[in-house]
PDB file of N, CA and C in Angstrom:
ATOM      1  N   UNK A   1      73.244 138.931 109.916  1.00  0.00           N
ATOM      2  CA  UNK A   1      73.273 137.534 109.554  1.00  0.00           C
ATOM      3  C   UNK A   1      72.540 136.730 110.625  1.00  0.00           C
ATOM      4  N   UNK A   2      71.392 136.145 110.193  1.00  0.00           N
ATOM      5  CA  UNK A   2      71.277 134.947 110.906  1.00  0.00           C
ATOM      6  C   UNK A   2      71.364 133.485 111.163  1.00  0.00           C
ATOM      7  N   UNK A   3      71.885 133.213 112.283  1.00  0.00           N
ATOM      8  CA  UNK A   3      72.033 131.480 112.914  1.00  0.00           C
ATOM      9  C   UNK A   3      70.744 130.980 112.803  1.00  0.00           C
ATOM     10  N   UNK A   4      70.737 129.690 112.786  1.00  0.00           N
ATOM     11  CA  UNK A   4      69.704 128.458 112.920  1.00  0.00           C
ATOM     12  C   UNK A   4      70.468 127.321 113.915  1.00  0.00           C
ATOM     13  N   UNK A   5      69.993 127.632 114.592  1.00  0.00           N
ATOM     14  CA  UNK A   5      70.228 126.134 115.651  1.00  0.00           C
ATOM     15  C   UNK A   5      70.041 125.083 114.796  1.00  0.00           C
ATOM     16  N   UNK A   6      71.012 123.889 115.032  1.00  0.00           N
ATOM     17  CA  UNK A   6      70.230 122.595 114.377  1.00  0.00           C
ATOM     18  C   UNK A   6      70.317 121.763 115.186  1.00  0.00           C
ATOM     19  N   UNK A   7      69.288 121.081 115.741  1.00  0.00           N
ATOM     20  CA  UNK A   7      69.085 120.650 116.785  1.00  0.00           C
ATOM     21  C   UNK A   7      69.215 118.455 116.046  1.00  0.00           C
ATOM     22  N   UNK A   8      69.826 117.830 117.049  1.00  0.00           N
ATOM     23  CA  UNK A   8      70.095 116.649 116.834  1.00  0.00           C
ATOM     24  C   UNK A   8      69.206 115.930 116.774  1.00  0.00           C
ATOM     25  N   UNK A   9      68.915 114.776 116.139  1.00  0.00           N
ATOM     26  CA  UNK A   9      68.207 114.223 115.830  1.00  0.00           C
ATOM     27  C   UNK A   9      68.407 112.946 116.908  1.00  0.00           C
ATOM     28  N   UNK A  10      67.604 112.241 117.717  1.00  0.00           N
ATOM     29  CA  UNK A  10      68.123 110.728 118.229  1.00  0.00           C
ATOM     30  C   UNK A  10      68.546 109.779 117.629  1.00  0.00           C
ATOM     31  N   UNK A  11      69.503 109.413 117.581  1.00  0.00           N
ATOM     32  CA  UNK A  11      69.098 107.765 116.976  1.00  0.00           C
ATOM     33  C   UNK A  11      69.217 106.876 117.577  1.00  0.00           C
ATOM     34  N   UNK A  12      68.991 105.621 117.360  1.00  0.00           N
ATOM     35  CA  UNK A  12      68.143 104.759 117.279  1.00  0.00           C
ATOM     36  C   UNK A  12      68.815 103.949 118.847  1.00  0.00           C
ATOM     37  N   UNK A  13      70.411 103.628 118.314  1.00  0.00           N
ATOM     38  CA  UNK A  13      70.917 102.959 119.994  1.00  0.00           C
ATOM     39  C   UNK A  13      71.047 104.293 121.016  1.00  0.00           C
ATOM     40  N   UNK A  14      70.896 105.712 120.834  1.00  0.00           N
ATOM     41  CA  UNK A  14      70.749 106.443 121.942  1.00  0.00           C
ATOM     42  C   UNK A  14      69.294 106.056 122.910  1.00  0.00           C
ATOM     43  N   UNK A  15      68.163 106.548 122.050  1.00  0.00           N
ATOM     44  CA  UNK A  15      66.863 106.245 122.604  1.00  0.00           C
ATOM     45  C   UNK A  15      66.846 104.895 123.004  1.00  0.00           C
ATOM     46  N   UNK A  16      67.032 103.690 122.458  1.00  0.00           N
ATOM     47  CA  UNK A  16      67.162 102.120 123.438  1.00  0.00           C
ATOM     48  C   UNK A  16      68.352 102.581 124.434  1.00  0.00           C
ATOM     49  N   UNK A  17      69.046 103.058 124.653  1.00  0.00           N
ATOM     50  CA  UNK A  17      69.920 103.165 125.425  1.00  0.00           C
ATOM     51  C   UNK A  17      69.186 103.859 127.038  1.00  0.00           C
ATOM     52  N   UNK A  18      68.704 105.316 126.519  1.00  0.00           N
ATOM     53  CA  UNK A  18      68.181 105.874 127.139  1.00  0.00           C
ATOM     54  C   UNK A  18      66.778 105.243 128.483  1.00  0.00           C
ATOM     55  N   UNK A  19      66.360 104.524 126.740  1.00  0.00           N
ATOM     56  CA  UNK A  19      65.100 103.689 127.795  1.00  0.00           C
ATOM     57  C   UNK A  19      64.949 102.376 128.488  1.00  0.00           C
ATOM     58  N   UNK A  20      66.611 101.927 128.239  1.00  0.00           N
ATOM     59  CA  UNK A  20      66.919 100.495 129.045  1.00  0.00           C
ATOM     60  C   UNK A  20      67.478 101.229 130.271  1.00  0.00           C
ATOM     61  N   UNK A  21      68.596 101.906 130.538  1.00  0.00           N
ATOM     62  CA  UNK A  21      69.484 102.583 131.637  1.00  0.00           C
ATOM     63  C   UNK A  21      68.976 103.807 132.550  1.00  0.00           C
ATOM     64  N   UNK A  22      67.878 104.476 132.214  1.00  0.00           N
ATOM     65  CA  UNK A  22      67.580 105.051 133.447  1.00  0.00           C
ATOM     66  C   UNK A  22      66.858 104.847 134.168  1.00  0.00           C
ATOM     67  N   UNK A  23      66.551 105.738 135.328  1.00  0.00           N
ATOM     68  CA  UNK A  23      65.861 104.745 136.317  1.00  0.00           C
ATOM     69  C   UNK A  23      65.426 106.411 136.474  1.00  0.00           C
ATOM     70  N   UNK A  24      65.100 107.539 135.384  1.00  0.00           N
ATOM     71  CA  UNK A  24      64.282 108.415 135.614  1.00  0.00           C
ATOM     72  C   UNK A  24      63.239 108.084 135.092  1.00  0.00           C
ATOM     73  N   UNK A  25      61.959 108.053 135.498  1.00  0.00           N
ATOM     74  CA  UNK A  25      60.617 108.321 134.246  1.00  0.00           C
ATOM     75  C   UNK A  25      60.139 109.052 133.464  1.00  0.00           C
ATOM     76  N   UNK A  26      60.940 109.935 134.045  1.00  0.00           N
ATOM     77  CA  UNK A  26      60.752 111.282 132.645  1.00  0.00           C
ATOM     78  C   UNK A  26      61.825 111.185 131.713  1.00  0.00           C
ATOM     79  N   UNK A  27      63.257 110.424 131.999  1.00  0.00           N
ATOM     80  CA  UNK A  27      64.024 110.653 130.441  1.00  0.00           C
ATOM     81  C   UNK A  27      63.398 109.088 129.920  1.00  0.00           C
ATOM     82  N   UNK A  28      62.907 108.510 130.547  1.00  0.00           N
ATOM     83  CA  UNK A  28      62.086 106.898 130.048  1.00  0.00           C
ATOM     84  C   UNK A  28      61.279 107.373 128.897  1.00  0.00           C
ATOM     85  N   UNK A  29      60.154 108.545 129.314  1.00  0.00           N
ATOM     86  CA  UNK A  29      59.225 108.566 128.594  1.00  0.00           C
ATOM     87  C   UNK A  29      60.004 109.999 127.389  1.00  0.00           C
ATOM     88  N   UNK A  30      60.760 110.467 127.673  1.00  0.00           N
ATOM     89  CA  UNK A  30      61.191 110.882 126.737  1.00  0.00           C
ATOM     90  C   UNK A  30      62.080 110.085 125.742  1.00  0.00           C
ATOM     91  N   UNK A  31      62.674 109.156 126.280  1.00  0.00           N
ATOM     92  CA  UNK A  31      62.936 108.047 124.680  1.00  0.00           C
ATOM     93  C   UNK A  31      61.835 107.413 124.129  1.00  0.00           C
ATOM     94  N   UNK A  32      60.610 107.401 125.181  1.00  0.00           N
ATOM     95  CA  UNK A  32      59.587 106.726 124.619  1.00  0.00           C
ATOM     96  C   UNK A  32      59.039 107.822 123.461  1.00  0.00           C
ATOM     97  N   UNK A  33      59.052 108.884 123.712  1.00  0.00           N
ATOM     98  CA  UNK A  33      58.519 109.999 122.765  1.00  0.00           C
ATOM     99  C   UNK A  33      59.544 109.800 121.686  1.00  0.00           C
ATOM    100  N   UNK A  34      60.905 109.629 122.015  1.00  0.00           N
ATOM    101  CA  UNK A  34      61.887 109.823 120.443  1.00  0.00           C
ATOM    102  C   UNK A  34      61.306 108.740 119.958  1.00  0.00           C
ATOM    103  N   UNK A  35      60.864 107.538 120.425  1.00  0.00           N
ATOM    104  CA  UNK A  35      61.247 106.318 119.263  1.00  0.00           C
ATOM    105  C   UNK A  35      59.874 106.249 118.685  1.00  0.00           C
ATOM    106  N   UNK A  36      58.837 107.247 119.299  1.00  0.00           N
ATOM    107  CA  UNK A  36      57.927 107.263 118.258  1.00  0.00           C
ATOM    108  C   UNK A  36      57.825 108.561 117.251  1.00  0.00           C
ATOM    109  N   UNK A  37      58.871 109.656 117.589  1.00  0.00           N
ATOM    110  CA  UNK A  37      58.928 110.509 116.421  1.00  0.00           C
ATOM    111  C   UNK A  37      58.082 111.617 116.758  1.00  0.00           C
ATOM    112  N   UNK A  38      57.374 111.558 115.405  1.00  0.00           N
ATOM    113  CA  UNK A  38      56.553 112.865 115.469  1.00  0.00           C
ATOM    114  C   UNK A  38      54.642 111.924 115.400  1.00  0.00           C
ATOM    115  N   UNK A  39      54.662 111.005 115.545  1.00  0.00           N
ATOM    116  CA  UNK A  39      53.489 109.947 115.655  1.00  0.00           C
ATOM    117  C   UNK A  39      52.691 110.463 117.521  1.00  0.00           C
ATOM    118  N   UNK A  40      51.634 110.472 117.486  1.00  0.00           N
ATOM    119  CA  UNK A  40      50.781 110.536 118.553  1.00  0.00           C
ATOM    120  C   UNK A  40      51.200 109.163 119.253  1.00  0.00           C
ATOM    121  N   UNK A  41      50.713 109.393 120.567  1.00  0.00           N
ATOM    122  CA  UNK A  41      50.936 108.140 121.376  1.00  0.00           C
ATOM    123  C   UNK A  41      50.220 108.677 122.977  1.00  0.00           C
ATOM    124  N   UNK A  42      49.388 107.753 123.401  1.00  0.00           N
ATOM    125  CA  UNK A  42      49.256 108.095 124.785  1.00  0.00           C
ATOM    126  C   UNK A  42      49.645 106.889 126.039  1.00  0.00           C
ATOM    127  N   UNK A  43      49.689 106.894 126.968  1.00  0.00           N
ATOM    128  CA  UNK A  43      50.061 106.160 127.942  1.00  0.00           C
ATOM    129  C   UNK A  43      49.556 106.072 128.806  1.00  0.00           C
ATOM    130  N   UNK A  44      49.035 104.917 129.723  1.00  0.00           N
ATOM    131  CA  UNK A  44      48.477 104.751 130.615  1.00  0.00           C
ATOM    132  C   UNK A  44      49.328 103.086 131.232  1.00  0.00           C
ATOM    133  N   UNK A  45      49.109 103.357 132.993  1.00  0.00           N
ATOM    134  CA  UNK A  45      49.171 102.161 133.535  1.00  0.00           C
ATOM    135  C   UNK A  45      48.006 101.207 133.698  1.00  0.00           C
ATOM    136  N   UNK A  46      48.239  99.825 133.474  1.00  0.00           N
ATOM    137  CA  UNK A  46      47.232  98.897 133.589  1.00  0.00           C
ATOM    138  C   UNK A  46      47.119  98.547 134.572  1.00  0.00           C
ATOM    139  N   UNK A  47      48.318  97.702 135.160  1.00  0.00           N
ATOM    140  CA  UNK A  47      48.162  96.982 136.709  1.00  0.00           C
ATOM    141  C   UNK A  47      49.713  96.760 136.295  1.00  0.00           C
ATOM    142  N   UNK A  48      50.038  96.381 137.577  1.00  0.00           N
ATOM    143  CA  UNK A  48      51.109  95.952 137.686  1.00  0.00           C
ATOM    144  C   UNK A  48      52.107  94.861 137.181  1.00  0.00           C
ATOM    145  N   UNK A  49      50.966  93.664 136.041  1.00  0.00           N
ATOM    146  CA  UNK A  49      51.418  92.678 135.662  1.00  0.00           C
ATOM    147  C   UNK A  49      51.760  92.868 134.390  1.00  0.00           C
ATOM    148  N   UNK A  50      51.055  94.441 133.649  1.00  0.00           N
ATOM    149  CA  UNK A  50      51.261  94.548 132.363  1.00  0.00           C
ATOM    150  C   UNK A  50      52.003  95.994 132.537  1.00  0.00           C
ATOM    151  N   UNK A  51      51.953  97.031 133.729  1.00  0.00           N
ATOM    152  CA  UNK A  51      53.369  97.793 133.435  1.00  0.00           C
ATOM    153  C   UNK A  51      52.400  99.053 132.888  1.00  0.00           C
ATOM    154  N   UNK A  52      53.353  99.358 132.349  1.00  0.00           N
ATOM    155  CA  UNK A  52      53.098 100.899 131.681  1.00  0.00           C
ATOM    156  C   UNK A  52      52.536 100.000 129.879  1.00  0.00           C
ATOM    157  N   UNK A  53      51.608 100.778 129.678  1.00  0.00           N
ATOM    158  CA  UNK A  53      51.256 100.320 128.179  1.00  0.00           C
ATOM    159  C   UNK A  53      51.186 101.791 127.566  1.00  0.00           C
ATOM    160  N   UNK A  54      51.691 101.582 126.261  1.00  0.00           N
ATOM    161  CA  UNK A  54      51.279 102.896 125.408  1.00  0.00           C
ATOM    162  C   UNK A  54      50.742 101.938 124.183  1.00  0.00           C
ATOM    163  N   UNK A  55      50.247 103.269 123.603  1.00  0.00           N
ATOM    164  CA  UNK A  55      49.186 102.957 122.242  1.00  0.00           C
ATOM    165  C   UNK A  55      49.431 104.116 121.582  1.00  0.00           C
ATOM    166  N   UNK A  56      49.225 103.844 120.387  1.00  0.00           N
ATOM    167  CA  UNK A  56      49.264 104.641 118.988  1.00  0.00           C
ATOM    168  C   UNK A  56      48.824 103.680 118.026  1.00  0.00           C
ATOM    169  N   UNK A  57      48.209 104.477 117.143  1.00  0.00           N
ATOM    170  CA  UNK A  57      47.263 104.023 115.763  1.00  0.00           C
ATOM    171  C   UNK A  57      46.480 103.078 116.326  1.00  0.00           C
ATOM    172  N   UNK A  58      46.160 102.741 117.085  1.00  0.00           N
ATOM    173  CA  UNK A  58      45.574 101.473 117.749  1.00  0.00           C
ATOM    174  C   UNK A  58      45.829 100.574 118.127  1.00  0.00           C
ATOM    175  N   UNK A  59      47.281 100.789 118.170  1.00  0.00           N
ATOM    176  CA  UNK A  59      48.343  99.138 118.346  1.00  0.00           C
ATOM    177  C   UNK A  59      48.584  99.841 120.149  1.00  0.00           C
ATOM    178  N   UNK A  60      48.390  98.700 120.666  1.00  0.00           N
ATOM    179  CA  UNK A  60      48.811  98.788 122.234  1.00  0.00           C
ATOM    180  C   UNK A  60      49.947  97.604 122.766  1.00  0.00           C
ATOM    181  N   UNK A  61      50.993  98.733 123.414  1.00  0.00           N
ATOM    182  CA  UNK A  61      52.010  98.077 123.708  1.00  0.00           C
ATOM    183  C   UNK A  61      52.745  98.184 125.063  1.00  0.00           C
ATOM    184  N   UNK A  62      53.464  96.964 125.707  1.00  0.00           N
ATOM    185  CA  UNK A  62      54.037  97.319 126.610  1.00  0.00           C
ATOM    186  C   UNK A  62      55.160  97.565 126.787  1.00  0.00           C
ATOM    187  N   UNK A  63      56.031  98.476 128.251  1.00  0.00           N
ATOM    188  CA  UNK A  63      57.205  99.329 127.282  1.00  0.00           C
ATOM    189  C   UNK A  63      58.279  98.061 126.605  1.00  0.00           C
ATOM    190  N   UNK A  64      58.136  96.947 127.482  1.00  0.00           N
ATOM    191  CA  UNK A  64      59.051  95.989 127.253  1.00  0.00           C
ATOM    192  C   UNK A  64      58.920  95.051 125.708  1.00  0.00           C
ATOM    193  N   UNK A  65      57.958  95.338 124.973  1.00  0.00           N
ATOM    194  CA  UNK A  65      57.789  95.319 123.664  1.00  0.00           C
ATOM    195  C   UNK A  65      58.437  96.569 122.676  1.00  0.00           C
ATOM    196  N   UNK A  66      58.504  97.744 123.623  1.00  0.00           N
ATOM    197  CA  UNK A  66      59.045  98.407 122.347  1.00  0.00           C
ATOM    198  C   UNK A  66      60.330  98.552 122.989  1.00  0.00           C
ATOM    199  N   UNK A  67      61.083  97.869 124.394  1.00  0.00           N
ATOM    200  CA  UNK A  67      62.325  97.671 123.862  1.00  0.00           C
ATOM    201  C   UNK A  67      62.628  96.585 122.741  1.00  0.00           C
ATOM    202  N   UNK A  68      62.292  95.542 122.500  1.00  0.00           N
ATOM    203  CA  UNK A  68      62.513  94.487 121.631  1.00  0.00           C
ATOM    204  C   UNK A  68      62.279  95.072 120.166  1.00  0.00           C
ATOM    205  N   UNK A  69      60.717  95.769 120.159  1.00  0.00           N
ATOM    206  CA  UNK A  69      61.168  96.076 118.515  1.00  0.00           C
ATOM    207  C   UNK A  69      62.341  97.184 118.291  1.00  0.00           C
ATOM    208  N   UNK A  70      62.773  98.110 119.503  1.00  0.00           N
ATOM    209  CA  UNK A  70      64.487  98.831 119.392  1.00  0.00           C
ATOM    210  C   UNK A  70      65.056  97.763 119.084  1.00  0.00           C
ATOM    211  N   UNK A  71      65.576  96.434 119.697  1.00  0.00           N
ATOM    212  CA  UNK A  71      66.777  95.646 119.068  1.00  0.00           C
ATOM    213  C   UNK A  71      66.255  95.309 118.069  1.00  0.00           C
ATOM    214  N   UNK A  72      65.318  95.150 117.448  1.00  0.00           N
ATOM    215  CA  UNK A  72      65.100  94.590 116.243  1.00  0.00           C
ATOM    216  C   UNK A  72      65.611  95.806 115.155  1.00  0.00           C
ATOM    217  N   UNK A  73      65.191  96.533 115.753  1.00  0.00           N
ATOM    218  CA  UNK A  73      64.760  97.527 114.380  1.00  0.00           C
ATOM    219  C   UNK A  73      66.674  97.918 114.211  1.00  0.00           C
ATOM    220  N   UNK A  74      67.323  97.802 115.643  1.00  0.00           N
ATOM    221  CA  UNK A  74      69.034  98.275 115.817  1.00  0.00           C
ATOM    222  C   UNK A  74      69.567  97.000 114.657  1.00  0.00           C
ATOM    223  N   UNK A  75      69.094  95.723 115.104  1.00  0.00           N
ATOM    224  CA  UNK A  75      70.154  94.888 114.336  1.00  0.00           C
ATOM    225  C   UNK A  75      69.442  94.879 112.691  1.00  0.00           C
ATOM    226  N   UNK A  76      68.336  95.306 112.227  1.00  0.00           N
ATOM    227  CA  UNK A  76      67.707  95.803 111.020  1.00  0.00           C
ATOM    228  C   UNK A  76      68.870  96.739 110.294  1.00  0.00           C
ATOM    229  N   UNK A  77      69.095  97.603 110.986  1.00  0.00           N
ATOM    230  CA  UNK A  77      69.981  98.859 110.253  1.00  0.00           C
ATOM    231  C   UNK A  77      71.339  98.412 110.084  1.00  0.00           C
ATOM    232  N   UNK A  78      71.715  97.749 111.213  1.00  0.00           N
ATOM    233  CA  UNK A  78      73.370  96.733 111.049  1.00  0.00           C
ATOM    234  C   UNK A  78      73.581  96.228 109.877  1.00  0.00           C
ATOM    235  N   UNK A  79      72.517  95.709 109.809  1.00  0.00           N
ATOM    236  CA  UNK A  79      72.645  94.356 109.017  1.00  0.00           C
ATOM    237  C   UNK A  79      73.375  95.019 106.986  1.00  0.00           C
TER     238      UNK A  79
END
């Protein structure tokens, strides 16, 4: 007989959780990877006034934008 792991899925207040409260950069950029899924994304720093920016599909963002669309998208599903 064989097992299948089933491995958890994030949701949505873990990953904002994750990427407001640590102060690692690697579990940062790993909520940054959950909350974009299975979507491409790359990252680069600009300067210091704009932070860490990532981009995908062509939309460029800073991380402090995609905490806001997390509360948006958290009080979206509440609602």
């Amino acid at each position: 007989m064989r097992t299948t792991k089933i491995l958890r899925t994030p949701h949505l207040p873990d990953i904002l959780n994750t990427i407001k409260t640590s102060r690692n950069l690697l579990n940062i950029l790993l909520g940054v990877s959950a909350f974009y899924g299975k979507s491409s994304f790359a990252l680069e720093w600009l300067d210091d006034d704009h932070e860490l920016i990532i981009s995908s599909d062509g939309n460029f963002q800073e991380l402090t934008d995609i905490l806001n669309d997390c509360d948006f998208f958290q009080e979206q599903v509440q609602l």
